[in-house]
PDB file of N, CA and C in Angstrom:
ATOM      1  N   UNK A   1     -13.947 -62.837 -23.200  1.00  0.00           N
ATOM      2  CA  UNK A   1     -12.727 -63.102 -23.908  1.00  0.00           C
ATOM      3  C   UNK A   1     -11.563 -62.710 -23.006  1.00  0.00           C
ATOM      4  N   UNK A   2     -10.464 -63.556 -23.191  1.00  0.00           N
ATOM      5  CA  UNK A   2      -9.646 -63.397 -22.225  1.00  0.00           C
ATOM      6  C   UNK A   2      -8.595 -61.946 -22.901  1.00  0.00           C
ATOM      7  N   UNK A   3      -7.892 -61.087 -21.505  1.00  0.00           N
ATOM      8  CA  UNK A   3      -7.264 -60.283 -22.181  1.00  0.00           C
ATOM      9  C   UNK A   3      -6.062 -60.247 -23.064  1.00  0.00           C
ATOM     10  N   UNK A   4      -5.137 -61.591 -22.887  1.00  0.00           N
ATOM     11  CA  UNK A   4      -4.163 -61.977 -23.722  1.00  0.00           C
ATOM     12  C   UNK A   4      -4.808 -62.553 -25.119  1.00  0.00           C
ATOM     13  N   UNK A   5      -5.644 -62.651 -25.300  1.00  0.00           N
ATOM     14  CA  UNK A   5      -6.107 -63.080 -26.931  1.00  0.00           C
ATOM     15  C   UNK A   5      -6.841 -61.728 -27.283  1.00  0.00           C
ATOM     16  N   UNK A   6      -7.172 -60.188 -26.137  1.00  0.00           N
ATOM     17  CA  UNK A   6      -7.351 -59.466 -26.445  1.00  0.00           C
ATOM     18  C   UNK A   6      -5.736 -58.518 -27.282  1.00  0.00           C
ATOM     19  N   UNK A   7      -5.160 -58.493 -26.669  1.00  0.00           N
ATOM     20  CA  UNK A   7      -4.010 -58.205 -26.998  1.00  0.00           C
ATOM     21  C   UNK A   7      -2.795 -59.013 -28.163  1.00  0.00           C
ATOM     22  N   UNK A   8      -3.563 -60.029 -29.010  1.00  0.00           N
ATOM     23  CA  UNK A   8      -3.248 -60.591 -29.888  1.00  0.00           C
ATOM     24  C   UNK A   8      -4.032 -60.239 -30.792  1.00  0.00           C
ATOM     25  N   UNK A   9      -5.100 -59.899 -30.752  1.00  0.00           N
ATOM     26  CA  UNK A   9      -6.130 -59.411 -31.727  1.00  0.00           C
ATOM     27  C   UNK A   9      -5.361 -57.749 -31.902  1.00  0.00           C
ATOM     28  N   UNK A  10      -5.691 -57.068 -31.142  1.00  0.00           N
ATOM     29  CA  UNK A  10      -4.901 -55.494 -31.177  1.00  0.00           C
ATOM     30  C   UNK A  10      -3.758 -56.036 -32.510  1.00  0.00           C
ATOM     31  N   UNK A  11      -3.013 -56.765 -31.857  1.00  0.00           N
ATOM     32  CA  UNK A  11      -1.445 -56.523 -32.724  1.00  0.00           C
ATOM     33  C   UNK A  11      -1.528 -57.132 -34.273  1.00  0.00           C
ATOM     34  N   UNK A  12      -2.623 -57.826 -33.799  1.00  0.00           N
ATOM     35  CA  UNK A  12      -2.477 -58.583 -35.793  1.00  0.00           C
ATOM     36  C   UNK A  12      -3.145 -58.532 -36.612  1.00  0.00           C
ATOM     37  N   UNK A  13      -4.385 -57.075 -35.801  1.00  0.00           N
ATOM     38  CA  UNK A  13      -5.318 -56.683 -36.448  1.00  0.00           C
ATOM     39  C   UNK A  13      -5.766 -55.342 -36.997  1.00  0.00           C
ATOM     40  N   UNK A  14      -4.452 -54.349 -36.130  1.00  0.00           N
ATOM     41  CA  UNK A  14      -3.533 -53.347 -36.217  1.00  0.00           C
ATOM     42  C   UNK A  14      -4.797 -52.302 -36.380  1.00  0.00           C
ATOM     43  N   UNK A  15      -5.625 -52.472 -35.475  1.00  0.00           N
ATOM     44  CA  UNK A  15      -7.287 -51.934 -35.354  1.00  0.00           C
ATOM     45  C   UNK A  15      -7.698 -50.635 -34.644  1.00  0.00           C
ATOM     46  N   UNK A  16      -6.492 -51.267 -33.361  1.00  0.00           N
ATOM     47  CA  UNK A  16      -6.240 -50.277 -32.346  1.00  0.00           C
ATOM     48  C   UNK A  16      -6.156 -48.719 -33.114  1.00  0.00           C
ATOM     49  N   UNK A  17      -7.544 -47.712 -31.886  1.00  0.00           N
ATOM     50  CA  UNK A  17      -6.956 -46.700 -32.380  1.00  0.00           C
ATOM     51  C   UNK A  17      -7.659 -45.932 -31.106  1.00  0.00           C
ATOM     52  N   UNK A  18      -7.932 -44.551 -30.878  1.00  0.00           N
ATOM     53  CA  UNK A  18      -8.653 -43.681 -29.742  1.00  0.00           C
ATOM     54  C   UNK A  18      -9.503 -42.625 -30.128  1.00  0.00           C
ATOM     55  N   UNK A  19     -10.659 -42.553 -29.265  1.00  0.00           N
ATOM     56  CA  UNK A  19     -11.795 -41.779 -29.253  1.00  0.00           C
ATOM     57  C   UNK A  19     -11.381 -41.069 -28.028  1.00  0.00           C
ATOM     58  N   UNK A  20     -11.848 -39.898 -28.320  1.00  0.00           N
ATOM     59  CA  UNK A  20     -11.869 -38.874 -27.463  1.00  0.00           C
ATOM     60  C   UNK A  20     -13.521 -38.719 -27.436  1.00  0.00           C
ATOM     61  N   UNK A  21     -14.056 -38.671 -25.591  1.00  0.00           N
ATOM     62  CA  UNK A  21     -15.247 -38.058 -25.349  1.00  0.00           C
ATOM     63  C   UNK A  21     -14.569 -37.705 -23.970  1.00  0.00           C
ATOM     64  N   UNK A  22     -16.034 -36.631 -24.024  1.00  0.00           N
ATOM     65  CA  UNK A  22     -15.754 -35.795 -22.510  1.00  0.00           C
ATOM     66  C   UNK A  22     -14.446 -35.290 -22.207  1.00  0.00           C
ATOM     67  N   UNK A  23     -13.997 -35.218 -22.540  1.00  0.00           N
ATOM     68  CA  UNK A  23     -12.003 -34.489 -22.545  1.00  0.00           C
ATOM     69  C   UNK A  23     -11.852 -36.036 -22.350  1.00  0.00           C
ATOM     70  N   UNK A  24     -11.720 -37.200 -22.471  1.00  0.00           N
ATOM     71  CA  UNK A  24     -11.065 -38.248 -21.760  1.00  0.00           C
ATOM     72  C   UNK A  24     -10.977 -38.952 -22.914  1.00  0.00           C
ATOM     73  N   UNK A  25      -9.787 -39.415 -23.385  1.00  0.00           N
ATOM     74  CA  UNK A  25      -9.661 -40.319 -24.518  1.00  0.00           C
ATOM     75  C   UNK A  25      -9.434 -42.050 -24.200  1.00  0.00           C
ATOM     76  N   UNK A  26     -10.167 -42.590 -24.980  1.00  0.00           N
ATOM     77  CA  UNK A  26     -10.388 -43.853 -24.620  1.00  0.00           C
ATOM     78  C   UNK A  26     -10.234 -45.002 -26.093  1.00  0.00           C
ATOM     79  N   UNK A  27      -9.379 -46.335 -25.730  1.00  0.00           N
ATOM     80  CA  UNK A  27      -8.599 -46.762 -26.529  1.00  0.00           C
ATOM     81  C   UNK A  27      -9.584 -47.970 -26.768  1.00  0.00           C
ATOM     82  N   UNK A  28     -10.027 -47.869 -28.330  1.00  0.00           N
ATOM     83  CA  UNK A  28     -10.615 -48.721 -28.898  1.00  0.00           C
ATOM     84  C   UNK A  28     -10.140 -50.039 -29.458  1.00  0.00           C
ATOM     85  N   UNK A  29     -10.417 -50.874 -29.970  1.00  0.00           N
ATOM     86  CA  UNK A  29      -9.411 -52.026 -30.436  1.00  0.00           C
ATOM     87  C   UNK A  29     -10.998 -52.694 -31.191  1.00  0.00           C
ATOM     88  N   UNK A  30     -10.794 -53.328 -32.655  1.00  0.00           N
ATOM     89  CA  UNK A  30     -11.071 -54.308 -33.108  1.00  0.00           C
ATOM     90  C   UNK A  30     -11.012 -55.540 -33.173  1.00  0.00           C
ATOM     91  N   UNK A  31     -11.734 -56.572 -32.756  1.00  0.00           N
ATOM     92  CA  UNK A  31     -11.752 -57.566 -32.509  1.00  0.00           C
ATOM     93  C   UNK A  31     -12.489 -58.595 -33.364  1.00  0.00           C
ATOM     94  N   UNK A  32     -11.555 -59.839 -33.254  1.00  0.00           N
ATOM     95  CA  UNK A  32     -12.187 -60.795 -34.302  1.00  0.00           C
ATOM     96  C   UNK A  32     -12.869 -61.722 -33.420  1.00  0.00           C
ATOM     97  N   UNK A  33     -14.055 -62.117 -33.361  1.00  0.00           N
ATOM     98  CA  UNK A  33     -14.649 -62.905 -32.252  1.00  0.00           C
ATOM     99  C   UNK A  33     -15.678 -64.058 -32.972  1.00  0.00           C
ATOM    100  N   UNK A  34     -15.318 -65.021 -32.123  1.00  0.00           N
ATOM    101  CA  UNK A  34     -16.075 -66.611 -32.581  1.00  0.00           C
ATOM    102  C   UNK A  34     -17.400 -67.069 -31.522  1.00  0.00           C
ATOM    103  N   UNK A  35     -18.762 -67.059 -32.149  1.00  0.00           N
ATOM    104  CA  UNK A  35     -19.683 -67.865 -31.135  1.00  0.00           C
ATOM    105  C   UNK A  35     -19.148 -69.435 -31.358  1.00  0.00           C
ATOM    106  N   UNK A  36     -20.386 -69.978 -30.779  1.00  0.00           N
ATOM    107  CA  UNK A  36     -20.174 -71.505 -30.470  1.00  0.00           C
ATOM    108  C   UNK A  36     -20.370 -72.073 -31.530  1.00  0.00           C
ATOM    109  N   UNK A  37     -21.021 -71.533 -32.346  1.00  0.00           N
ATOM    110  CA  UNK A  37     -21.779 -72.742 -33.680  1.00  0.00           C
ATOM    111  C   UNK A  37     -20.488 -72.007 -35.142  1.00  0.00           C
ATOM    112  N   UNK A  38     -19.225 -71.837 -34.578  1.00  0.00           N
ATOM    113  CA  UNK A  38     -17.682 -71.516 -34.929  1.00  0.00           C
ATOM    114  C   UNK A  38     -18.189 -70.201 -36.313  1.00  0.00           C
ATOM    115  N   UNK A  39     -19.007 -69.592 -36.396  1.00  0.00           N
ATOM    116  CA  UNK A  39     -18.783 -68.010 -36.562  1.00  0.00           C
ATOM    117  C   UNK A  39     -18.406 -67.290 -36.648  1.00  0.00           C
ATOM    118  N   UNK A  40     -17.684 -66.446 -37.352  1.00  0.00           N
ATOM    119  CA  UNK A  40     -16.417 -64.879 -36.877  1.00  0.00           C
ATOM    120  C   UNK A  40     -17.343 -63.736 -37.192  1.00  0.00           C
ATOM    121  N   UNK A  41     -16.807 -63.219 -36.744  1.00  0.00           N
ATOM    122  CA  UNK A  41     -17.808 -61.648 -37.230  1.00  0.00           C
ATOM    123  C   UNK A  41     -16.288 -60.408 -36.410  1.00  0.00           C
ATOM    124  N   UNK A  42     -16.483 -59.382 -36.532  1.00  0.00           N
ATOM    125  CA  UNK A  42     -15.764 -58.476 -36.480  1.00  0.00           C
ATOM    126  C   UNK A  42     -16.211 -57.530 -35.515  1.00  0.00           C
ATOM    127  N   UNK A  43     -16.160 -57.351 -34.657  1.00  0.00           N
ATOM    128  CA  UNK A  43     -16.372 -56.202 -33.176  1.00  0.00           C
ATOM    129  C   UNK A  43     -15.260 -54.951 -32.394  1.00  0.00           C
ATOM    130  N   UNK A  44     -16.336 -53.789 -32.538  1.00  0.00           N
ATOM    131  CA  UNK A  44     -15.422 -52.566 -32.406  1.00  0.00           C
ATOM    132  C   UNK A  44     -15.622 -52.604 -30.837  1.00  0.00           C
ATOM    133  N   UNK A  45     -14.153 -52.854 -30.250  1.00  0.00           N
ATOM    134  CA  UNK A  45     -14.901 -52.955 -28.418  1.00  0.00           C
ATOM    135  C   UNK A  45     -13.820 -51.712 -27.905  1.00  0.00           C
ATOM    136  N   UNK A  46     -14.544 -50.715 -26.831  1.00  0.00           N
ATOM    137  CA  UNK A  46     -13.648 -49.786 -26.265  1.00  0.00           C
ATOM    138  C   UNK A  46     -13.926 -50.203 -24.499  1.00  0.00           C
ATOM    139  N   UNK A  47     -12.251 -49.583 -24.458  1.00  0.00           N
ATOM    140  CA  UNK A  47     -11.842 -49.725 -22.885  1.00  0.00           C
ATOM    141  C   UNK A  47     -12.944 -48.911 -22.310  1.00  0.00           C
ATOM    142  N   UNK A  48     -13.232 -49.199 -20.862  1.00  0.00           N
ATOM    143  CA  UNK A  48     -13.604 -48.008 -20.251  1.00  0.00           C
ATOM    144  C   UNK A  48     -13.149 -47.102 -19.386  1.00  0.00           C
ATOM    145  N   UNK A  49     -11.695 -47.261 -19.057  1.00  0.00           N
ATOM    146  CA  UNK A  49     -10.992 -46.604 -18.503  1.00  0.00           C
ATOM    147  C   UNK A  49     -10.235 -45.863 -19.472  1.00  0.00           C
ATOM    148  N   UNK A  50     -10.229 -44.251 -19.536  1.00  0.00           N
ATOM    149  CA  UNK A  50      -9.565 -43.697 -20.111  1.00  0.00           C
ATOM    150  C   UNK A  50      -8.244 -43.641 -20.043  1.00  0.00           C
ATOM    151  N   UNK A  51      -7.107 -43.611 -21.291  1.00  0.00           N
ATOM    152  CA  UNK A  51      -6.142 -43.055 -21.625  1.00  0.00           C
ATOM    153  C   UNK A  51      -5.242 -42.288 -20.846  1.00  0.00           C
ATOM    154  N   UNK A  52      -3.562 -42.664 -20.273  1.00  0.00           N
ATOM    155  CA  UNK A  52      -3.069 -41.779 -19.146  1.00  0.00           C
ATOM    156  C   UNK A  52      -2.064 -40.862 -19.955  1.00  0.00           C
ATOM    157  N   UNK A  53      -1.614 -39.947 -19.452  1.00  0.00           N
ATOM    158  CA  UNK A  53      -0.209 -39.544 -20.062  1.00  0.00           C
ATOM    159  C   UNK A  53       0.537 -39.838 -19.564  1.00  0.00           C
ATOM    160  N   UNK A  54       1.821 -40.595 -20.386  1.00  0.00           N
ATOM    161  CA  UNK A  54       2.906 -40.960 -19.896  1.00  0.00           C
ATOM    162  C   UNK A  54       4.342 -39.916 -19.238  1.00  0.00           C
ATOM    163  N   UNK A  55       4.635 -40.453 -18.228  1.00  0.00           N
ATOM    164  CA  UNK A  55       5.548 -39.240 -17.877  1.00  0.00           C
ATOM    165  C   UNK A  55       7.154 -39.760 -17.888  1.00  0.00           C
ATOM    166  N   UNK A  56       7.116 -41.578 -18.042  1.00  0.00           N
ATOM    167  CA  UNK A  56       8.113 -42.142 -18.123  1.00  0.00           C
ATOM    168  C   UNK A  56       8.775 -41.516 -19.169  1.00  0.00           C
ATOM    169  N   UNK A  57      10.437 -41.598 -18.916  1.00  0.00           N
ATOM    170  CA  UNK A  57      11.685 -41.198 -19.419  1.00  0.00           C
ATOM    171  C   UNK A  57      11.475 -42.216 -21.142  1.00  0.00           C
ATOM    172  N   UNK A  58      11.354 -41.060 -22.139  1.00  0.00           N
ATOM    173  CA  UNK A  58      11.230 -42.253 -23.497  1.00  0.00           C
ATOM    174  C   UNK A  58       9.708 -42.022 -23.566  1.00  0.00           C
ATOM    175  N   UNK A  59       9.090 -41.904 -23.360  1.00  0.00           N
ATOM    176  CA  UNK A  59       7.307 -42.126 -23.667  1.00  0.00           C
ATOM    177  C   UNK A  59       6.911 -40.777 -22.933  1.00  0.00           C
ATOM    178  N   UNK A  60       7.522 -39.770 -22.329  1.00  0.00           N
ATOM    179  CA  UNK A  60       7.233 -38.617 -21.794  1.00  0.00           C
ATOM    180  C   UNK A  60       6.135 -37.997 -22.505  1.00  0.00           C
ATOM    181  N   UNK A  61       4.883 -37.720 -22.180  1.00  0.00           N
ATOM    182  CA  UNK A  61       3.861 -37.314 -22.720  1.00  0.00           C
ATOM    183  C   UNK A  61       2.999 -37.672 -23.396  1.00  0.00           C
ATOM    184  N   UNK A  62       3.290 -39.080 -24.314  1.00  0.00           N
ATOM    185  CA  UNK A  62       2.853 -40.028 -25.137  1.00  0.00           C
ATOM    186  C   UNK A  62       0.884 -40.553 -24.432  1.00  0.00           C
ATOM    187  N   UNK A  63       0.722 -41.054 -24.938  1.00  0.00           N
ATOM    188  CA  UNK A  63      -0.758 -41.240 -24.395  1.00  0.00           C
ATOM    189  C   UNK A  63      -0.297 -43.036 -23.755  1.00  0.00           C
ATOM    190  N   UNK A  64      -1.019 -43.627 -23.058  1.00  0.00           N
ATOM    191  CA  UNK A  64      -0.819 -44.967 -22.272  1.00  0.00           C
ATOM    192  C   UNK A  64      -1.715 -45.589 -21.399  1.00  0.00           C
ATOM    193  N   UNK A  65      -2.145 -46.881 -21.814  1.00  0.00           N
ATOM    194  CA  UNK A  65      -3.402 -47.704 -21.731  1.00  0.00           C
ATOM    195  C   UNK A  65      -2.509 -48.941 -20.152  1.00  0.00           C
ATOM    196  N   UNK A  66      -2.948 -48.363 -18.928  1.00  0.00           N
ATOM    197  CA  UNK A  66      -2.767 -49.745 -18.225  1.00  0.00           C
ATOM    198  C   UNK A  66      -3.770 -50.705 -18.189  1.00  0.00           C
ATOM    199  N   UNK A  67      -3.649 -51.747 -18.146  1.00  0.00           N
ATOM    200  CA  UNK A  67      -4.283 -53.333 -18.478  1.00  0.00           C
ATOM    201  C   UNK A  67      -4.964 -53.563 -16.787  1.00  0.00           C
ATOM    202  N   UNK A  68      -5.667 -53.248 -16.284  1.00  0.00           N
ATOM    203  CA  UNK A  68      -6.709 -53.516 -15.034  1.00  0.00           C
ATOM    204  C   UNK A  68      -6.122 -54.695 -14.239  1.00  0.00           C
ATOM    205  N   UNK A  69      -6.402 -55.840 -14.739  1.00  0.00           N
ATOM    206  CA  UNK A  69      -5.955 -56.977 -13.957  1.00  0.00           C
ATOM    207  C   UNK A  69      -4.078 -57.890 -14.399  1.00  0.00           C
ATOM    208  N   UNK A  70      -3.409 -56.889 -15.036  1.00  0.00           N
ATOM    209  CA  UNK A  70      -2.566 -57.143 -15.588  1.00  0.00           C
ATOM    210  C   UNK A  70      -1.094 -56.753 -14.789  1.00  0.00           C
ATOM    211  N   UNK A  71      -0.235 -57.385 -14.732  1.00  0.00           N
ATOM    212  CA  UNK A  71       0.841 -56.718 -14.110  1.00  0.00           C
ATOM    213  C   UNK A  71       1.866 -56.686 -14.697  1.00  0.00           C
ATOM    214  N   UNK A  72       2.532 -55.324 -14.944  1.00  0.00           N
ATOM    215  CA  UNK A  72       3.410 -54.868 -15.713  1.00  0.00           C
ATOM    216  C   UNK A  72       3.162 -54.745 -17.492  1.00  0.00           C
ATOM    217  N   UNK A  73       1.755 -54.783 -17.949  1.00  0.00           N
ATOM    218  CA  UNK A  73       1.181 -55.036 -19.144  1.00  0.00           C
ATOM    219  C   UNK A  73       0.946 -53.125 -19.541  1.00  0.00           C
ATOM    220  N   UNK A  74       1.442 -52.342 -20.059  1.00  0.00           N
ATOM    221  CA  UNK A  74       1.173 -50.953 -20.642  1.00  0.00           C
ATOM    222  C   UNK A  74       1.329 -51.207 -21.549  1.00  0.00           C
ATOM    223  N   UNK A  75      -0.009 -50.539 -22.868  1.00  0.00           N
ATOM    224  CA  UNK A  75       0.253 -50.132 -24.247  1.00  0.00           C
ATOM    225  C   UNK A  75       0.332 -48.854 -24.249  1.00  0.00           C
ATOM    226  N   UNK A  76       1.280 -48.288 -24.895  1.00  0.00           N
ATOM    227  CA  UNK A  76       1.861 -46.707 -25.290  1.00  0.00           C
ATOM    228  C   UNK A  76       1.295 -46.648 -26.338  1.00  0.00           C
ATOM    229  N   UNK A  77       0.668 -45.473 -26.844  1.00  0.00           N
ATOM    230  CA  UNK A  77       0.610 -44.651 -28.215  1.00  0.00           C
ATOM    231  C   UNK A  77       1.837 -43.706 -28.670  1.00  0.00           C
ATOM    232  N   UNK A  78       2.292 -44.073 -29.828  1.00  0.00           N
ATOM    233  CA  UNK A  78       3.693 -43.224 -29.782  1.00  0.00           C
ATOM    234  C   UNK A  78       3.368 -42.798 -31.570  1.00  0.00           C
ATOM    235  N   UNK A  79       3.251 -41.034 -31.509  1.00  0.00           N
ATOM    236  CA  UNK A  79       2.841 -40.723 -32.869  1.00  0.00           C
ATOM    237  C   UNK A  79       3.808 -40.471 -33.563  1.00  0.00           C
ATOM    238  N   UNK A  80       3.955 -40.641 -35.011  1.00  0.00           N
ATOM    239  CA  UNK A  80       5.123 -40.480 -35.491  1.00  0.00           C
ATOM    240  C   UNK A  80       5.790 -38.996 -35.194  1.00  0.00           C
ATOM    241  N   UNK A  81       7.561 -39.169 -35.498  1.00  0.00           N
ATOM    242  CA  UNK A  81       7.971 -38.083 -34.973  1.00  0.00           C
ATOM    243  C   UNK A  81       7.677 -37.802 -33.596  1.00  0.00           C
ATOM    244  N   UNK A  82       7.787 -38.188 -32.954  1.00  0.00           N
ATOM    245  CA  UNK A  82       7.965 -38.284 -31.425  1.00  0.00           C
ATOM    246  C   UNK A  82       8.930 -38.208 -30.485  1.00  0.00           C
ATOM    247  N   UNK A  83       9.303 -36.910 -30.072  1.00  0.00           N
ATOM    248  CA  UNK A  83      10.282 -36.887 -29.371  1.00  0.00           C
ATOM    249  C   UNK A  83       9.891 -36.921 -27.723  1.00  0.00           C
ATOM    250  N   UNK A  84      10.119 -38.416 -26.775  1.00  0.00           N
ATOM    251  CA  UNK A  84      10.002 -38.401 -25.900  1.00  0.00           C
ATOM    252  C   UNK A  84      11.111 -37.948 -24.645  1.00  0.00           C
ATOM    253  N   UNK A  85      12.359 -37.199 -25.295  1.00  0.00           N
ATOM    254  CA  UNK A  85      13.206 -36.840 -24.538  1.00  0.00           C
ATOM    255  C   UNK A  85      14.592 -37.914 -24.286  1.00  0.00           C
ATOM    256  N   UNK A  86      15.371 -37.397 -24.082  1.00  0.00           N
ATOM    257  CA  UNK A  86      16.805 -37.816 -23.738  1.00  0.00           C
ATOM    258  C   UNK A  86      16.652 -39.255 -23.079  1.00  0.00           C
ATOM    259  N   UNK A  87      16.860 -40.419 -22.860  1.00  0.00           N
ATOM    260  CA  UNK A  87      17.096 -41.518 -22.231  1.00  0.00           C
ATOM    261  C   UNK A  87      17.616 -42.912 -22.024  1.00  0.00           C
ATOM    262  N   UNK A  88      17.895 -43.695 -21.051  1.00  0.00           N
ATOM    263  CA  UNK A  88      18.216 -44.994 -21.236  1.00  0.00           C
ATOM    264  C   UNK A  88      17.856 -46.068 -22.007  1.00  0.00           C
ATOM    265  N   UNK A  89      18.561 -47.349 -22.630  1.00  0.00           N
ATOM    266  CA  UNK A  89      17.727 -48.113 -22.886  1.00  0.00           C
ATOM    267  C   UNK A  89      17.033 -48.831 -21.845  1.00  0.00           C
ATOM    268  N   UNK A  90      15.121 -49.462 -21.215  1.00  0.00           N
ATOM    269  CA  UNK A  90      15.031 -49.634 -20.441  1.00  0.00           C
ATOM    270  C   UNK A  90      15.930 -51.246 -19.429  1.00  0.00           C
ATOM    271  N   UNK A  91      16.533 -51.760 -20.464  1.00  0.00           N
ATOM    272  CA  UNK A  91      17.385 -53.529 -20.418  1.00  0.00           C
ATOM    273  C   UNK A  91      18.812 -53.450 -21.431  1.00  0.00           C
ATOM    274  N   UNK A  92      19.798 -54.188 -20.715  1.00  0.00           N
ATOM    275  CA  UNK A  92      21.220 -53.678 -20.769  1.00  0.00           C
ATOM    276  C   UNK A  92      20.671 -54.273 -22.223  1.00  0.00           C
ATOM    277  N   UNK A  93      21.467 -53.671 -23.452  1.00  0.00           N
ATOM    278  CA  UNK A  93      21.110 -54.200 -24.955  1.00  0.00           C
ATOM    279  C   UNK A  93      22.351 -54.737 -25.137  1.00  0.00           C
TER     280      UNK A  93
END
């Protein structure tokens, strides 16, 4: 499955969530998936690259998923009440 219909599934399936093993937390996502003979069924699939902490200005400490073959693609975890510190907006608003 490609990763942009992975990342459409995450958002509209609001599934996304994280496991912690071995000290290393790792970001799960639910997925809605079709065989050939047009099928759905429902699949719990986890990254295998663990979870970074963010140190960017705004997301300072927050947990953060980079996308492997992706460029410029980060999902942030941001828990409620979250104070990531003093900062810019990142695009003139």
């Amino acid at each position: 499955m490609k990763l942009n219909t992975l990342l459409a599934f995450m958002n509209i399936l609001l599934g996304c969530c994280a496991r912690i093993l071995s000290n290393a937390t790792y970001l799960t996502a639910t997925a809605l998936v079709t065989n050939a003979q047009n099928h759905s069924a429902l699949e719990c699939w986890e990254f295998t690259s663990p979870l970074n902490t963010s140190s960017s200005a705004g997301t300072s400490g927050a947990a953060t998923f980079n996308f492997v073959n992706v460029e410029e693609a980060e999902y942030t975890v941001i828990p409620p009440r979250f104070d990531g510190g003093t900062h810019n907006a990142p695009a003139p608003q």
